[in-house]
PDB file of N, CA and C in Angstrom:
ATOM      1  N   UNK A   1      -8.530  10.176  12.846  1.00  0.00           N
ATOM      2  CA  UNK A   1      -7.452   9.223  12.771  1.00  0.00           C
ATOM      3  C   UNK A   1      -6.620   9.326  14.038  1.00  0.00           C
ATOM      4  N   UNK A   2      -6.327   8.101  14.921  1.00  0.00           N
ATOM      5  CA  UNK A   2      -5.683   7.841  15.829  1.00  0.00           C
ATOM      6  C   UNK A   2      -4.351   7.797  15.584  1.00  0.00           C
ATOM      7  N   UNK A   3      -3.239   8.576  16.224  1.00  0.00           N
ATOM      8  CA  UNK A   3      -1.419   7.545  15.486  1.00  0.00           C
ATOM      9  C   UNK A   3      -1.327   7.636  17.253  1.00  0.00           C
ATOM     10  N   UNK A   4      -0.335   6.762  17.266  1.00  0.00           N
ATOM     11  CA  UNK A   4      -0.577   5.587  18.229  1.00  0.00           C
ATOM     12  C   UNK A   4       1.473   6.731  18.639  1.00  0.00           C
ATOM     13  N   UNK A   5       1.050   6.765  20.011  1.00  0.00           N
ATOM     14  CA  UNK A   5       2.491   7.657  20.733  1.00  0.00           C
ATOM     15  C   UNK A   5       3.726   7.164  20.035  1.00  0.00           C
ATOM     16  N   UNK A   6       4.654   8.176  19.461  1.00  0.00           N
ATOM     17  CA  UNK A   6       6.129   7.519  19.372  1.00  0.00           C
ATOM     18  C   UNK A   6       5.948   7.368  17.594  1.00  0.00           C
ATOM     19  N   UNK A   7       4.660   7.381  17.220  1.00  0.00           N
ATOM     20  CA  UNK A   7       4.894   6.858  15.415  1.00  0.00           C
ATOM     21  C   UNK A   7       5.679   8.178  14.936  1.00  0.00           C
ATOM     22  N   UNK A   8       6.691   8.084  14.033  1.00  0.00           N
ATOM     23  CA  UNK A   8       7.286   9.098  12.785  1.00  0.00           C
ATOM     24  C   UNK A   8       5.953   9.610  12.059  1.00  0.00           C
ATOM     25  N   UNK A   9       5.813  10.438  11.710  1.00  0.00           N
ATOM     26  CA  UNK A   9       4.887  10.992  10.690  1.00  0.00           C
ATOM     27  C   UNK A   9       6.076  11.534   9.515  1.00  0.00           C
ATOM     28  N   UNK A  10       5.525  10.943   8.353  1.00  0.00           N
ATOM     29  CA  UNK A  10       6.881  11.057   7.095  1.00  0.00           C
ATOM     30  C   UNK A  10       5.909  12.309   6.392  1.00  0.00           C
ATOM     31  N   UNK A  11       6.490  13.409   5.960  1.00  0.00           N
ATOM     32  CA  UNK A  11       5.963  14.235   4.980  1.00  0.00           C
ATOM     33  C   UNK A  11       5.977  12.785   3.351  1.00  0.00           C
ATOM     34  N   UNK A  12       4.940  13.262   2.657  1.00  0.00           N
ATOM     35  CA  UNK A  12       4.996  12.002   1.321  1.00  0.00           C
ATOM     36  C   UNK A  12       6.430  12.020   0.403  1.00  0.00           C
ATOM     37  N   UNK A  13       7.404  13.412   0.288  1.00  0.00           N
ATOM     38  CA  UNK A  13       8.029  13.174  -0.207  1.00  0.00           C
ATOM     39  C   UNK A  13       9.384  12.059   0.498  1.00  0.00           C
ATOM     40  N   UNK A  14       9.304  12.253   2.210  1.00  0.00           N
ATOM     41  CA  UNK A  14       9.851  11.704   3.203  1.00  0.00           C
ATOM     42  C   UNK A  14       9.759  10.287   2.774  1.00  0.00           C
ATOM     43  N   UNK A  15       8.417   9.436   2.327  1.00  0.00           N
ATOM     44  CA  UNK A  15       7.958   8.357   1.846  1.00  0.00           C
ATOM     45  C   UNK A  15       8.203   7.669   0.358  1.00  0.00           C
ATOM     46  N   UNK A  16       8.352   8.781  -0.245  1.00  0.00           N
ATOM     47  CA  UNK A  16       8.283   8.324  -1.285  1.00  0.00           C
ATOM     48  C   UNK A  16      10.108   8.068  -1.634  1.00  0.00           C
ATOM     49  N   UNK A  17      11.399   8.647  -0.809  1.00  0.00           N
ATOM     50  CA  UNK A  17      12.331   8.459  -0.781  1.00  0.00           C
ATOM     51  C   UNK A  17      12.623   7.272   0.051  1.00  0.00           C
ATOM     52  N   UNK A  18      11.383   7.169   0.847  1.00  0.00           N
ATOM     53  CA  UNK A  18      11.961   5.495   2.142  1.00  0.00           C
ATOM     54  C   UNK A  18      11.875   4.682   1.135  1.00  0.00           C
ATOM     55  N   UNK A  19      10.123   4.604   0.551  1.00  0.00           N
ATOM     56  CA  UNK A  19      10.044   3.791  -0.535  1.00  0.00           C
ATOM     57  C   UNK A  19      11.333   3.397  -1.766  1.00  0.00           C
ATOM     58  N   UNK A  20      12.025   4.400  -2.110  1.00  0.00           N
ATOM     59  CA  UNK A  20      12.812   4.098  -3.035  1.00  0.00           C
ATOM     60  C   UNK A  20      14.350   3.732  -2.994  1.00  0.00           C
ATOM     61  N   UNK A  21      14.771   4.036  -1.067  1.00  0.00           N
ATOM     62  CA  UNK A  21      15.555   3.288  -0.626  1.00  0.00           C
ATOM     63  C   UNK A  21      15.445   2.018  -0.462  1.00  0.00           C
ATOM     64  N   UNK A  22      14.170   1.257  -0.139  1.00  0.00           N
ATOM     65  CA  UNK A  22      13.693   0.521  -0.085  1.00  0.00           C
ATOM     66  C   UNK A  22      13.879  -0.739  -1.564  1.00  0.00           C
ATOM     67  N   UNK A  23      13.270  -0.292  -2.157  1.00  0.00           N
ATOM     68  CA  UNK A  23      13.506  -1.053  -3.502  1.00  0.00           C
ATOM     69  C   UNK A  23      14.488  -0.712  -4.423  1.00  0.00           C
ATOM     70  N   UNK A  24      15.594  -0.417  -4.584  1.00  0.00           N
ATOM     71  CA  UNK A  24      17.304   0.096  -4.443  1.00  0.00           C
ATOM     72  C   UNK A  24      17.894  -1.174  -3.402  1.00  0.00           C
ATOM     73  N   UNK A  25      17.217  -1.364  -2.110  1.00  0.00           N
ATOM     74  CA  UNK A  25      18.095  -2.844  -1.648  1.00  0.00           C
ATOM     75  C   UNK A  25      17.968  -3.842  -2.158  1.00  0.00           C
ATOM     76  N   UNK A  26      16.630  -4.049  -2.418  1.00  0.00           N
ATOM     77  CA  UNK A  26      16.230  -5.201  -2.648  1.00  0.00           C
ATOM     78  C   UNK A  26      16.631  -5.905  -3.969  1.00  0.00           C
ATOM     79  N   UNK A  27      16.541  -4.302  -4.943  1.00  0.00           N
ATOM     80  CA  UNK A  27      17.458  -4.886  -6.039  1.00  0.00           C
ATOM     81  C   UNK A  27      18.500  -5.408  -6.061  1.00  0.00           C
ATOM     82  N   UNK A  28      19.378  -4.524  -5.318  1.00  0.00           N
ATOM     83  CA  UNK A  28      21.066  -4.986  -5.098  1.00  0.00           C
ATOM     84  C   UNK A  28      20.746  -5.851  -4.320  1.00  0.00           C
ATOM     85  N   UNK A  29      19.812  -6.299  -2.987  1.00  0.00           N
ATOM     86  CA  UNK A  29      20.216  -7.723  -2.838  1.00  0.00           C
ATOM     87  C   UNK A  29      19.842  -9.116  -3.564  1.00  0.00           C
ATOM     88  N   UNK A  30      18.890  -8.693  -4.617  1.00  0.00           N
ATOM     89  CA  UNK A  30      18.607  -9.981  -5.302  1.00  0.00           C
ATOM     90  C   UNK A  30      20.082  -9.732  -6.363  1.00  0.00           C
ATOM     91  N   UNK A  31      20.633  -9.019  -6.195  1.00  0.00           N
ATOM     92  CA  UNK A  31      22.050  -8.655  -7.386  1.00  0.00           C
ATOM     93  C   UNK A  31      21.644  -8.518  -8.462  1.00  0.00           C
ATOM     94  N   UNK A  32      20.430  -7.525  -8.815  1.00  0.00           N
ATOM     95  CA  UNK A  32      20.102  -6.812 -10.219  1.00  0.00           C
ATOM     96  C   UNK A  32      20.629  -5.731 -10.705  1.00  0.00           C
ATOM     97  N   UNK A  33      21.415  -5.504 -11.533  1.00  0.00           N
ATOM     98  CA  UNK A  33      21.605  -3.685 -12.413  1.00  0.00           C
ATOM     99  C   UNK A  33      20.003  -3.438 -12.515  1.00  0.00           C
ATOM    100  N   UNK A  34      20.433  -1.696 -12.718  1.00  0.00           N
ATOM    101  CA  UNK A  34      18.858  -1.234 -13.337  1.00  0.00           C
ATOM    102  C   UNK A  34      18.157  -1.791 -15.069  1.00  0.00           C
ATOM    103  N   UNK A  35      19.544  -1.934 -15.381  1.00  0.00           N
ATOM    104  CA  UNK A  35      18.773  -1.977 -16.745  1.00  0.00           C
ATOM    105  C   UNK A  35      18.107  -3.727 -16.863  1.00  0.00           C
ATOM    106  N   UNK A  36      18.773  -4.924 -16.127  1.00  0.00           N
ATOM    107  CA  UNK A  36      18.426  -5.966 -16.112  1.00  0.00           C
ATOM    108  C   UNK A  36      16.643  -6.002 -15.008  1.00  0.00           C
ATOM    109  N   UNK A  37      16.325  -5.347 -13.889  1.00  0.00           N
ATOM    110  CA  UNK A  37      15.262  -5.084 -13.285  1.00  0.00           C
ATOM    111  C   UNK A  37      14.389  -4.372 -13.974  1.00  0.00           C
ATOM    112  N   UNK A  38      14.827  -2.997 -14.580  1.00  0.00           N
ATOM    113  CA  UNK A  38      13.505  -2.439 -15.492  1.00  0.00           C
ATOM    114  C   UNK A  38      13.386  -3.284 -17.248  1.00  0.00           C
ATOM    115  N   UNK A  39      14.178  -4.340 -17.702  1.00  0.00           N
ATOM    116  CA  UNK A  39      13.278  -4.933 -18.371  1.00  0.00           C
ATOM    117  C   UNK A  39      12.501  -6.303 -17.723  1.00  0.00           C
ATOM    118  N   UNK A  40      12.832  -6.826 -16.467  1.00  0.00           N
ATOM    119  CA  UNK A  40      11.995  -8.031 -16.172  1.00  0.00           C
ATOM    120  C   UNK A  40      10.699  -7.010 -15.672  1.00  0.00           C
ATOM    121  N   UNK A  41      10.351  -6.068 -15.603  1.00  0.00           N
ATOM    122  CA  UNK A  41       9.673  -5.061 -14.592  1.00  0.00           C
ATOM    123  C   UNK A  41       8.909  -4.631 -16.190  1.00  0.00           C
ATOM    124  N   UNK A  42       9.366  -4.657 -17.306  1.00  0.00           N
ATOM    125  CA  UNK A  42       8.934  -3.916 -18.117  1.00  0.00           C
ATOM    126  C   UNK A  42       8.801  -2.155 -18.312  1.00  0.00           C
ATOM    127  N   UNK A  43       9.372  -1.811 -17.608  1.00  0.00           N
ATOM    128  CA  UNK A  43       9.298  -0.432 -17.413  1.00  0.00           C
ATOM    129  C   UNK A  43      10.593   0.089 -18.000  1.00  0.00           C
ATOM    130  N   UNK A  44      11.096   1.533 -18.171  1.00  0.00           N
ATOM    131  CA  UNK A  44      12.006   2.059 -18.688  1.00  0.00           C
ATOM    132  C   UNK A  44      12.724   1.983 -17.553  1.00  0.00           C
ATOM    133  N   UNK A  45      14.622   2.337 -17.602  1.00  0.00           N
ATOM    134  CA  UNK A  45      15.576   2.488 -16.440  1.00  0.00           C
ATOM    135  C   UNK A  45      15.613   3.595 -16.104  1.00  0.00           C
ATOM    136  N   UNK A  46      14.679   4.761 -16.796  1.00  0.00           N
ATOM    137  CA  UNK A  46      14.635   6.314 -16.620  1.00  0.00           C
ATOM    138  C   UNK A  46      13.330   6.129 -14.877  1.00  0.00           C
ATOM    139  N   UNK A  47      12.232   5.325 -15.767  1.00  0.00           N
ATOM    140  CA  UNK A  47      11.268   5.472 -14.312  1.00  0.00           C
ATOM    141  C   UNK A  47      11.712   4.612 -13.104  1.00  0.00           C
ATOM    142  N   UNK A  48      12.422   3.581 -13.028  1.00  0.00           N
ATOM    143  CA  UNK A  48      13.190   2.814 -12.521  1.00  0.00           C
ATOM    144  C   UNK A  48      13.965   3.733 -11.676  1.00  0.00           C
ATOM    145  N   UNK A  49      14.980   4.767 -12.423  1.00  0.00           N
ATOM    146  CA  UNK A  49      16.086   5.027 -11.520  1.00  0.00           C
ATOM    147  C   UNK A  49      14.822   6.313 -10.769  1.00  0.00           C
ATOM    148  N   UNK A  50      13.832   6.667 -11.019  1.00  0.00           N
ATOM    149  CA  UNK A  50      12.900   7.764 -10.439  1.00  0.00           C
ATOM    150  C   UNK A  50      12.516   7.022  -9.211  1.00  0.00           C
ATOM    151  N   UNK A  51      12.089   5.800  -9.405  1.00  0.00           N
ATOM    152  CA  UNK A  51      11.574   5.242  -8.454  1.00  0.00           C
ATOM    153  C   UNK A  51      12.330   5.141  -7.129  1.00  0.00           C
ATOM    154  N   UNK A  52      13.595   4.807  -7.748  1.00  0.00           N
ATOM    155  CA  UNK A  52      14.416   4.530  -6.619  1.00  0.00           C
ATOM    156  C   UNK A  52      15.417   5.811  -6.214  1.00  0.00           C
ATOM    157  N   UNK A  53      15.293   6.804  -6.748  1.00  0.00           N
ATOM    158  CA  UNK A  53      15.749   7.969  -6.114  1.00  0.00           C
ATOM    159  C   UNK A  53      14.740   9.031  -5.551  1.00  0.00           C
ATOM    160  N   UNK A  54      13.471   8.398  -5.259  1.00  0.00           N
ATOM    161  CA  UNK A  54      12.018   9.162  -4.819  1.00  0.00           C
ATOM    162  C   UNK A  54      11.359  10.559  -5.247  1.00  0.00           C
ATOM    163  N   UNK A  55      11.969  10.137  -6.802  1.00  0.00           N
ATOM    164  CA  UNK A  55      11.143  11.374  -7.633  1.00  0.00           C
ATOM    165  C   UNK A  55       9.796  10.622  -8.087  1.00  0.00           C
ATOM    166  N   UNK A  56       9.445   9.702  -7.920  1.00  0.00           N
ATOM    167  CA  UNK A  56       7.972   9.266  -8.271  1.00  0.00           C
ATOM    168  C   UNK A  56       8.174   8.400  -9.508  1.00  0.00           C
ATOM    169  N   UNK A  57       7.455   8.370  -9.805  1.00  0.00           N
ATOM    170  CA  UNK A  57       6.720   7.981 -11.084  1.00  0.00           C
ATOM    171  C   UNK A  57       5.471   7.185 -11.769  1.00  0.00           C
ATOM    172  N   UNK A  58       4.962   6.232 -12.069  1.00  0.00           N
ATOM    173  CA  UNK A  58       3.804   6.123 -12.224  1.00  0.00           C
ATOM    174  C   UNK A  58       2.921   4.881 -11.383  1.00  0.00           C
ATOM    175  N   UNK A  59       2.496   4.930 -11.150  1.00  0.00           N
ATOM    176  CA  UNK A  59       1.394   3.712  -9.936  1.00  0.00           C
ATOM    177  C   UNK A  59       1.439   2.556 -11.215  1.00  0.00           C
ATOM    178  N   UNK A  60       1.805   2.486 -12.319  1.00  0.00           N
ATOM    179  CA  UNK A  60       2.061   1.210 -12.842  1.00  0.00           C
ATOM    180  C   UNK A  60       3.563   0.787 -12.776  1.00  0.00           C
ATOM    181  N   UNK A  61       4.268   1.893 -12.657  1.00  0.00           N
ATOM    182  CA  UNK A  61       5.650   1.293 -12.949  1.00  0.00           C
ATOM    183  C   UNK A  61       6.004   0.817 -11.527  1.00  0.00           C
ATOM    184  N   UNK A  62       5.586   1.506 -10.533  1.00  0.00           N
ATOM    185  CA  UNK A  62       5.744   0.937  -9.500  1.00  0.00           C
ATOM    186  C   UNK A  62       5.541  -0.148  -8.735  1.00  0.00           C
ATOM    187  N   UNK A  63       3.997  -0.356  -8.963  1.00  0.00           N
ATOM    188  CA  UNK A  63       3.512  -1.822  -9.306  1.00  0.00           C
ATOM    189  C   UNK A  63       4.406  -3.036  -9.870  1.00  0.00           C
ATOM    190  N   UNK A  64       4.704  -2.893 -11.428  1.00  0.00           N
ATOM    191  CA  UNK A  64       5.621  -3.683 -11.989  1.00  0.00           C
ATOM    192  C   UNK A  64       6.858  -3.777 -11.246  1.00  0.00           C
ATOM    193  N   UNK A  65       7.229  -3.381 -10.926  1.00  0.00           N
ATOM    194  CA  UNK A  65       8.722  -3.271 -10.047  1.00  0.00           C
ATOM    195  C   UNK A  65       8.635  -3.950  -8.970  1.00  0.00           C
ATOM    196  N   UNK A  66       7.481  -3.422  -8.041  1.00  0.00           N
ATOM    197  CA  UNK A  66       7.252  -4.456  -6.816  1.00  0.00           C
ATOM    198  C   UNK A  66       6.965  -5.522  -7.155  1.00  0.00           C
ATOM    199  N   UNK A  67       6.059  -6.490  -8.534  1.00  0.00           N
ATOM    200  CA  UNK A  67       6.150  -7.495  -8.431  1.00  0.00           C
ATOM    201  C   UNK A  67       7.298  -8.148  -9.258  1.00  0.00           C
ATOM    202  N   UNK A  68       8.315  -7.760 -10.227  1.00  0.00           N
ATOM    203  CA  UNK A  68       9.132  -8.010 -10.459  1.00  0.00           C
ATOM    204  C   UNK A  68      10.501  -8.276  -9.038  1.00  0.00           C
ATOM    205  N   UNK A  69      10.600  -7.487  -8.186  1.00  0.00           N
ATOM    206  CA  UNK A  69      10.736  -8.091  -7.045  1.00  0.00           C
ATOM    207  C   UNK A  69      10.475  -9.255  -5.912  1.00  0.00           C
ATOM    208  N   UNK A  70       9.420  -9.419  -5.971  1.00  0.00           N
ATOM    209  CA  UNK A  70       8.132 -10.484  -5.704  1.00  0.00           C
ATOM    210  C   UNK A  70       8.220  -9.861  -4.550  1.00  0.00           C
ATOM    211  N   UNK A  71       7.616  -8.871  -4.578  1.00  0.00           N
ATOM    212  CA  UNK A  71       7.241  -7.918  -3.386  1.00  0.00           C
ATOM    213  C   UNK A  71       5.318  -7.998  -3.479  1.00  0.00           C
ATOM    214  N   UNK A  72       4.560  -8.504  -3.646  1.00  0.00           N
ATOM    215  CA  UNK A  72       3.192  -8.357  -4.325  1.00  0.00           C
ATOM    216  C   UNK A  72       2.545  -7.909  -2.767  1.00  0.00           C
ATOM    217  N   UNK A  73       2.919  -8.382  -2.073  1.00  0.00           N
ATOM    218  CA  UNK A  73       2.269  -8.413  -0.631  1.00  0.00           C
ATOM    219  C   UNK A  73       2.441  -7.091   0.229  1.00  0.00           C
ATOM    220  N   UNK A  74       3.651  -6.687  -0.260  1.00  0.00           N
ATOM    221  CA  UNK A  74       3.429  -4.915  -0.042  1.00  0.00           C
ATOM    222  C   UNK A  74       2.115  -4.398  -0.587  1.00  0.00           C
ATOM    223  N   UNK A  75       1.774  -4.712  -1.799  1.00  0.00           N
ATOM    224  CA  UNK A  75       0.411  -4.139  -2.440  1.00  0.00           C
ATOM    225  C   UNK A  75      -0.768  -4.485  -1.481  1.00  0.00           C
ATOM    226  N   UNK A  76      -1.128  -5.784  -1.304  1.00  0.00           N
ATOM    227  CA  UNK A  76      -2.060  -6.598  -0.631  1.00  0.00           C
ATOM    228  C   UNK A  76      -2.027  -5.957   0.447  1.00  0.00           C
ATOM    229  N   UNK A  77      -0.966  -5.219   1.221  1.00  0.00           N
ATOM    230  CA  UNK A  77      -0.836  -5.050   2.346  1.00  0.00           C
ATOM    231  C   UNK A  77      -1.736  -3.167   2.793  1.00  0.00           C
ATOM    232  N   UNK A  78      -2.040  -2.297   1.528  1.00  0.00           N
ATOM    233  CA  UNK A  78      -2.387  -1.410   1.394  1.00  0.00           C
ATOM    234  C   UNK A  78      -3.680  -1.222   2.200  1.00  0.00           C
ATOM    235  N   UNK A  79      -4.654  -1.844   1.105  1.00  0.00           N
ATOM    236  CA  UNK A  79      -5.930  -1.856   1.938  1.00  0.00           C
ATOM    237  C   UNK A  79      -6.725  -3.058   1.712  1.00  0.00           C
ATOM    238  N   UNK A  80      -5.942  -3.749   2.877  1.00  0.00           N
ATOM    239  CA  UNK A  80      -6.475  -5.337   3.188  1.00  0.00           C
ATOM    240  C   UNK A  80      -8.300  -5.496   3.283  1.00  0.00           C
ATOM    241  N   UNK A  81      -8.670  -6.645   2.740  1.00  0.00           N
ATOM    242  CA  UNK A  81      -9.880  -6.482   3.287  1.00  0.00           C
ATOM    243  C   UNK A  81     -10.479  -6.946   4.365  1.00  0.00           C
ATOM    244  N   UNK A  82     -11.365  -6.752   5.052  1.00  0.00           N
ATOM    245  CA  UNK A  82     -12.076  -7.457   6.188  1.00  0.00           C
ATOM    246  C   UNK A  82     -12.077  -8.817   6.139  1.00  0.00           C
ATOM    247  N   UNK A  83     -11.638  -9.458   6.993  1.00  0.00           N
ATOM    248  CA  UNK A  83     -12.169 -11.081   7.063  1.00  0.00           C
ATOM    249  C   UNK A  83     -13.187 -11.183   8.000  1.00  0.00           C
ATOM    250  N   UNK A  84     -13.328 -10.781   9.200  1.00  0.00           N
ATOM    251  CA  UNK A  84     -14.420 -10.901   9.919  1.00  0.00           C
ATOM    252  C   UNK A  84     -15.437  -9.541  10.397  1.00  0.00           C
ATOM    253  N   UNK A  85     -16.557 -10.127  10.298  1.00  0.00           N
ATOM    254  CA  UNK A  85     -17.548  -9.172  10.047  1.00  0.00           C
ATOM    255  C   UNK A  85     -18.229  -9.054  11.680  1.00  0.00           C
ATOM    256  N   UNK A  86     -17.968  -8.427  12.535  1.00  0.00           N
ATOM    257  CA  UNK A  86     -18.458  -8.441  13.795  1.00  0.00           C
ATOM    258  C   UNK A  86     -19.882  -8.475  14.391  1.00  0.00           C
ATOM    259  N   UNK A  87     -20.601  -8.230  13.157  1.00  0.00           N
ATOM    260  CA  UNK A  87     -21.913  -8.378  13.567  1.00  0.00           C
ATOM    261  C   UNK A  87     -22.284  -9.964  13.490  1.00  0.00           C
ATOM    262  N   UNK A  88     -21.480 -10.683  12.431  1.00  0.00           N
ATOM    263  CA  UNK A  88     -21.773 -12.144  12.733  1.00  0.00           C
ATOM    264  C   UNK A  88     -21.028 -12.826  13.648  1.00  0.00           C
ATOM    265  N   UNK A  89     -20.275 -11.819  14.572  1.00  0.00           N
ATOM    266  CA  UNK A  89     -19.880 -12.937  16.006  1.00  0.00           C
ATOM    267  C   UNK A  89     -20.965 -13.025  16.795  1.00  0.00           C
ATOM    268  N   UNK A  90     -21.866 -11.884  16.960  1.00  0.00           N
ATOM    269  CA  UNK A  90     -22.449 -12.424  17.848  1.00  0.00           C
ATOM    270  C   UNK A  90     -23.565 -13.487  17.410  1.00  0.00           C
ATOM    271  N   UNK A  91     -24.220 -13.976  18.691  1.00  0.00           N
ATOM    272  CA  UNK A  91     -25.220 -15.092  18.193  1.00  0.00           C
ATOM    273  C   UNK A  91     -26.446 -14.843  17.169  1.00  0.00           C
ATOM    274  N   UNK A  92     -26.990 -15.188  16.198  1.00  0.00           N
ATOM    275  CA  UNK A  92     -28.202 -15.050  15.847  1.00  0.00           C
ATOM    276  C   UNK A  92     -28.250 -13.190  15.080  1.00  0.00           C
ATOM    277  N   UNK A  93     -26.550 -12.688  15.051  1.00  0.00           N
ATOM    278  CA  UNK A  93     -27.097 -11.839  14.312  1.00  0.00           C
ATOM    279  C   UNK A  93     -26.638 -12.056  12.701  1.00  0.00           C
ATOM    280  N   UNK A  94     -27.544 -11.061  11.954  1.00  0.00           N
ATOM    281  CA  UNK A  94     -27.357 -10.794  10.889  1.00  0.00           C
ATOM    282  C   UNK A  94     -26.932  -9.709  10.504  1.00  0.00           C
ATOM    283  N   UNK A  95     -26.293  -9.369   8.934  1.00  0.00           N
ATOM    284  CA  UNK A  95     -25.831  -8.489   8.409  1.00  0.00           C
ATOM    285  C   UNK A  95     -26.541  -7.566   8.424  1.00  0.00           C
ATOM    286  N   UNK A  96     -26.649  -6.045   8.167  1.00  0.00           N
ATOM    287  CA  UNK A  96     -27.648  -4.855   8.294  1.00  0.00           C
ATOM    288  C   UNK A  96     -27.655  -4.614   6.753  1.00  0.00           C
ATOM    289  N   UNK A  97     -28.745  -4.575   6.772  1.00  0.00           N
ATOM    290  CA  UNK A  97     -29.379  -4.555   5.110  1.00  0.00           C
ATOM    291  C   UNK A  97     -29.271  -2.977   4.824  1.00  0.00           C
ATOM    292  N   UNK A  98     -29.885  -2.074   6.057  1.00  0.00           N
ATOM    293  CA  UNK A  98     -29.358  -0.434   5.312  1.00  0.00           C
ATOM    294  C   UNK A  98     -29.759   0.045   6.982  1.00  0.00           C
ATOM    295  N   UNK A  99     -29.425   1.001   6.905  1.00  0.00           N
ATOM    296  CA  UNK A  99     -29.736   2.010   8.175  1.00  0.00           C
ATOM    297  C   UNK A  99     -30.883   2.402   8.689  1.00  0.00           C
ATOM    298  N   UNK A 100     -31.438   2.932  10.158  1.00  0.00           N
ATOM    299  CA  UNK A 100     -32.528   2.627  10.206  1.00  0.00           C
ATOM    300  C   UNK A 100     -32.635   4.405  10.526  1.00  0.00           C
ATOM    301  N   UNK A 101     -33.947   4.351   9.769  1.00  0.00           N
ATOM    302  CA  UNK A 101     -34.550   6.079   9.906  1.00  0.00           C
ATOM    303  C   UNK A 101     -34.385   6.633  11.481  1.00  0.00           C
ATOM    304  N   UNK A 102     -34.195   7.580  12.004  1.00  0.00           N
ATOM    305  CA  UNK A 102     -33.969   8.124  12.834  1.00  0.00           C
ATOM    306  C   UNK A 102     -35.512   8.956  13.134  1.00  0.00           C
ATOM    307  N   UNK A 103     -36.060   8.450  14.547  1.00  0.00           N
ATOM    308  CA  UNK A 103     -37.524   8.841  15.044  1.00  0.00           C
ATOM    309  C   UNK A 103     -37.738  10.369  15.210  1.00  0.00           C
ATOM    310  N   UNK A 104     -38.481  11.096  14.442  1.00  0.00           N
ATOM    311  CA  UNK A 104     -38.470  12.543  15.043  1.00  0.00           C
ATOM    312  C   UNK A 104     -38.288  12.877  16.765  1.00  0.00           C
ATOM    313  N   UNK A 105     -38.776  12.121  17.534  1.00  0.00           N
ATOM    314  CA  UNK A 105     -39.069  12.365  18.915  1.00  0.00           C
ATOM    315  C   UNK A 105     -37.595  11.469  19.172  1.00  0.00           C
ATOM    316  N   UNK A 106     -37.032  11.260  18.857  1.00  0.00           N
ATOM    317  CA  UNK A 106     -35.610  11.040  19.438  1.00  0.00           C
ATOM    318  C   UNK A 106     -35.102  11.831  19.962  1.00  0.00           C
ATOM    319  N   UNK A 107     -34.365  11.622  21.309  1.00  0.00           N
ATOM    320  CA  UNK A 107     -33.258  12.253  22.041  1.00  0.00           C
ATOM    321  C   UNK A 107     -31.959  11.799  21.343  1.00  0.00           C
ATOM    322  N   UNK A 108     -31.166  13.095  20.906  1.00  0.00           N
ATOM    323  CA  UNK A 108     -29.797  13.192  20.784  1.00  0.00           C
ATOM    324  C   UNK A 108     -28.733  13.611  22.155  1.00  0.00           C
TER     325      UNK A 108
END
C-alpha cells in the first residue's frame, strides 16, 4: 500500500471519533435531537449517542444512521466498483478467462 506524502494516518479509534464528530454535525445541522434521529434511523439513542461519541457500535446501526441522514454515498463510497476494465481499452482485446501456466524453462 502506497499513502501518498503529507496523508494523516488516524489510529481506528482516531476514526472512529472523526466519524462520530462527523455525524453529531450533520445531525445538529439538519436540527435533529438524538432521540428524534435514532427513531427515523430506527436504532436505540444509547447506540446513537455511541456512535457519535466514537465508542462504536454496530455496522447496522451505523448504516441506518448514515442513511437516515441521506448520507448513502459515504457507503457507496467504501469500495466502489470498477467501471472500466483496462484490458478492454485496448483494441481487439478481451477479458482473461484464467491465468496462464507458467513454462518450466522460464526465466524469472
Amino acid at each position: 500500500m502506497t499513502i501518498a506524502p503529507g496523508t494523516l494516518i488516524q489510529t481506528p479509534d482516531e476514526m472512529e471519533a472523526a466519524l462520530g464528530e462527523r455525524l453529531k454535525a450533520l445531525r445538529l445541522a439538519g436540527n435533529l435531537d438524538q432521540v428524534t434521529l435514532a427513531k427515523q434511523a430506527g436504532v436505540g439513542v444509547s447506540a446513537l449517542k455511541s456512535l457519535e461519541n466514537g465508542r462504536g457500535s454496530t455496522l447496522r446501526s451505523l448504516i441506518r444512521v448514515v442513511r437516515a441522514l441521506g448520507r448513502e454515498e459515504w457507503l457507496a463510497g467504501i469500495a466502489p466498483m470498477p467501471t472500466i476494465n483496462p484490458l478492454t481499452m485496448t483494441r481487439g482485446a478481451e477479458p482473461r478467462q484464467r491465468a496462464r501456466r507458467r513454462r518450466p524453462d522460464a526465466v524469472r
